[in-house]
PDB file of N, CA and C in Angstrom:
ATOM      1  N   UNK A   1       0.867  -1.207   0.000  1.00  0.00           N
ATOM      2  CA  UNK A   1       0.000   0.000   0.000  1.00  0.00           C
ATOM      3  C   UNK A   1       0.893   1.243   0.000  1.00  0.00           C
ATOM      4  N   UNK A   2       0.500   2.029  -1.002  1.00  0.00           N
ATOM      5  CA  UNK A   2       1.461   3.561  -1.057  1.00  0.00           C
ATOM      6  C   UNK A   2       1.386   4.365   0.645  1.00  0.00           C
ATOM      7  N   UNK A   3       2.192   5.050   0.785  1.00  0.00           N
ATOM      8  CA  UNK A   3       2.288   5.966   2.011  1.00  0.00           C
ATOM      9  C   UNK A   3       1.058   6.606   2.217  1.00  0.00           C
ATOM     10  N   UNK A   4       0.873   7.588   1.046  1.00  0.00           N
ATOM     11  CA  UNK A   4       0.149   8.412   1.180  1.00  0.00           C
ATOM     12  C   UNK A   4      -1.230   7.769   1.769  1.00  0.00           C
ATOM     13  N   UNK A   5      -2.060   6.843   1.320  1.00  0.00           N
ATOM     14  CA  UNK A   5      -3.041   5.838   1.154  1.00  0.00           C
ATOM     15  C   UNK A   5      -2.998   5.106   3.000  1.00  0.00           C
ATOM     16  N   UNK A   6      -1.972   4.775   2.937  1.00  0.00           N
ATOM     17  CA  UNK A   6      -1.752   4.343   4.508  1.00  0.00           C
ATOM     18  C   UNK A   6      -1.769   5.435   5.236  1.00  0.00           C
ATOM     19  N   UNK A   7      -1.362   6.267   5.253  1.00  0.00           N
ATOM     20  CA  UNK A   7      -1.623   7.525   6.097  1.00  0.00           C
ATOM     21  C   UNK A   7      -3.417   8.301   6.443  1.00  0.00           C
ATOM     22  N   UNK A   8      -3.958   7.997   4.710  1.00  0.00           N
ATOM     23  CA  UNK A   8      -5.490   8.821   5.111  1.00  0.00           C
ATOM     24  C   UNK A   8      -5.696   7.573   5.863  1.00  0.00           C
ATOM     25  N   UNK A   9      -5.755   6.268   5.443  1.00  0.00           N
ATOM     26  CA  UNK A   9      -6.039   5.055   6.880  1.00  0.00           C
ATOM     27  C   UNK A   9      -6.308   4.928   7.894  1.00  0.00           C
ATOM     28  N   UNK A  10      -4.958   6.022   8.535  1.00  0.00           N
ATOM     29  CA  UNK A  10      -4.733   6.004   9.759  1.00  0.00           C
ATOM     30  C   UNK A  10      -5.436   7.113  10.680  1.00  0.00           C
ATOM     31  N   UNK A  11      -5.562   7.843   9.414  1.00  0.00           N
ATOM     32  CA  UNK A  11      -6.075   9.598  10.220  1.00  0.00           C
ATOM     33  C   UNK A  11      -7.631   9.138  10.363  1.00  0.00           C
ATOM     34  N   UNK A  12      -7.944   8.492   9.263  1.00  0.00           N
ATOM     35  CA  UNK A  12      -9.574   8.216   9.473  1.00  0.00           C
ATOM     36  C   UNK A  12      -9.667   7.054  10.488  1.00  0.00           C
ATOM     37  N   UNK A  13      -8.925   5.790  10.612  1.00  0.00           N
ATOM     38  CA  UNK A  13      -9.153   5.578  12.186  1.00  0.00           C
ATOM     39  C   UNK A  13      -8.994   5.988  13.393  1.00  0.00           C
ATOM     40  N   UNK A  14      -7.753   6.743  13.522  1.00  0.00           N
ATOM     41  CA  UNK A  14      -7.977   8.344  14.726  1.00  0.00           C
ATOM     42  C   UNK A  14      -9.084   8.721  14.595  1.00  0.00           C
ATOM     43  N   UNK A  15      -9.665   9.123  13.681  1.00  0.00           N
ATOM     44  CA  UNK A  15     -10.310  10.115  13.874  1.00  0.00           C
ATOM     45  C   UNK A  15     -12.055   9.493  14.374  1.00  0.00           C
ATOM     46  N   UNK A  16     -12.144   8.264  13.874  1.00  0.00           N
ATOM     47  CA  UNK A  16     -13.161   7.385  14.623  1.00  0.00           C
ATOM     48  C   UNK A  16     -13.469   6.887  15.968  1.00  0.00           C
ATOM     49  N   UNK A  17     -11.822   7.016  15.956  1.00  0.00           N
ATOM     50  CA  UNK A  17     -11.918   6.970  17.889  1.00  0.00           C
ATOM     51  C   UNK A  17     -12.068   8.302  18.506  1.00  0.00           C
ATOM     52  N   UNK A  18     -11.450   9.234  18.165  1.00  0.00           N
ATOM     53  CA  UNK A  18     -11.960  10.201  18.795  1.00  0.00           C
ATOM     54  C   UNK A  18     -13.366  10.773  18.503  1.00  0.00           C
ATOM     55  N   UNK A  19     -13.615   9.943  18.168  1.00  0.00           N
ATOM     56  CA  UNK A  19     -15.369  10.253  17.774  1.00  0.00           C
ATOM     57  C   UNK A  19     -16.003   9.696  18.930  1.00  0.00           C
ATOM     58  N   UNK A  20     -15.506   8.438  18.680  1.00  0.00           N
ATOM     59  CA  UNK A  20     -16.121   7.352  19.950  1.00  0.00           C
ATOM     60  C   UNK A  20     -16.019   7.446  21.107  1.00  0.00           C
ATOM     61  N   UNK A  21     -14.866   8.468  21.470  1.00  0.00           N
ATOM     62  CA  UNK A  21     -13.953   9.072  22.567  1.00  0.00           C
ATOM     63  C   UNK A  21     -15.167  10.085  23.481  1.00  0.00           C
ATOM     64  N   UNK A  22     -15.522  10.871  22.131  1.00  0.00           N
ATOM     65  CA  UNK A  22     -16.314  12.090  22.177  1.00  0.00           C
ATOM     66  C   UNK A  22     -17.730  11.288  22.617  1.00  0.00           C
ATOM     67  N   UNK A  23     -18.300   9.875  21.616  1.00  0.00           N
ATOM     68  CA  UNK A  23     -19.741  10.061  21.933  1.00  0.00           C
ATOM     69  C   UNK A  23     -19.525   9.550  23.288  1.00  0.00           C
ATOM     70  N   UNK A  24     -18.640   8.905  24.033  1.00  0.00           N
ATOM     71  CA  UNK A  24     -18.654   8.104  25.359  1.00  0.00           C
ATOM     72  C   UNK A  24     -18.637   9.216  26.416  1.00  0.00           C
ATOM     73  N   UNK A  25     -18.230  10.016  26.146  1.00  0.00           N
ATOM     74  CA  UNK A  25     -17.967  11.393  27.109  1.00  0.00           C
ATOM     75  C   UNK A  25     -19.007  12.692  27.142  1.00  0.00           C
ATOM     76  N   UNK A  26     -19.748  12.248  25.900  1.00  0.00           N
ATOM     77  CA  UNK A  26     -21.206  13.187  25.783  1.00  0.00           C
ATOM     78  C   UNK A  26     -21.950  11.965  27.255  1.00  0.00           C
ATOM     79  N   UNK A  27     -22.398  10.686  26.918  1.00  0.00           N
ATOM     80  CA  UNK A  27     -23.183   9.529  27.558  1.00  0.00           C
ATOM     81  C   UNK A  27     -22.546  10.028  29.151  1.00  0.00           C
ATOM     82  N   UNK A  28     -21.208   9.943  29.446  1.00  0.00           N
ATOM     83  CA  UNK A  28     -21.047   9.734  30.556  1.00  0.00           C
ATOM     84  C   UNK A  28     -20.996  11.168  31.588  1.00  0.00           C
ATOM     85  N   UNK A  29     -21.499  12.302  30.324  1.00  0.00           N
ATOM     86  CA  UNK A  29     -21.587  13.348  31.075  1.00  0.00           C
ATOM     87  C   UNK A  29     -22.511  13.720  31.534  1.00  0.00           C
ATOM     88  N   UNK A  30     -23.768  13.381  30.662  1.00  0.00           N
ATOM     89  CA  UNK A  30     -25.333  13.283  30.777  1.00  0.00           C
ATOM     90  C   UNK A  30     -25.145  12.146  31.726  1.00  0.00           C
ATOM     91  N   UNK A  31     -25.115  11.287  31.887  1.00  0.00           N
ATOM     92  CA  UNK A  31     -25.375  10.482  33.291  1.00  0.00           C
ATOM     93  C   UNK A  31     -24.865  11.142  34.538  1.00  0.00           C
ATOM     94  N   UNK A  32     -23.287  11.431  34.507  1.00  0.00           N
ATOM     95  CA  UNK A  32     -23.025  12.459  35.912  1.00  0.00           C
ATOM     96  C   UNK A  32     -23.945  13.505  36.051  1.00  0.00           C
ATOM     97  N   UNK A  33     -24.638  14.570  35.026  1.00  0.00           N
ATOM     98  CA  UNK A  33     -24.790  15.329  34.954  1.00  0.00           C
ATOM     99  C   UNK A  33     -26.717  14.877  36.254  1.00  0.00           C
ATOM    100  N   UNK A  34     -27.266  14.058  35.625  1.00  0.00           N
ATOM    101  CA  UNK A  34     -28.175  13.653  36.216  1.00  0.00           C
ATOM    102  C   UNK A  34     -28.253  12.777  37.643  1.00  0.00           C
TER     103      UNK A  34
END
């Protein structure tokens, strides 16, 4: 696989976790929050 190609790869699985990062921390803020 070219660099470049492996690299968007990688940024778009970062960037899924910090998604997942984000929706777990919306959930667990609304629960403290209540």
């Amino acid at each position: 696989m070219p660099a470049p190609a492996a690299i968007v790869a990688c940024l778009d699985h970062i960037e899924s976790l910090i998604g997942s990062v984000a929706a777990f921390e919306a959930i667990f803020g609304i629960l403290l929050v209540d």
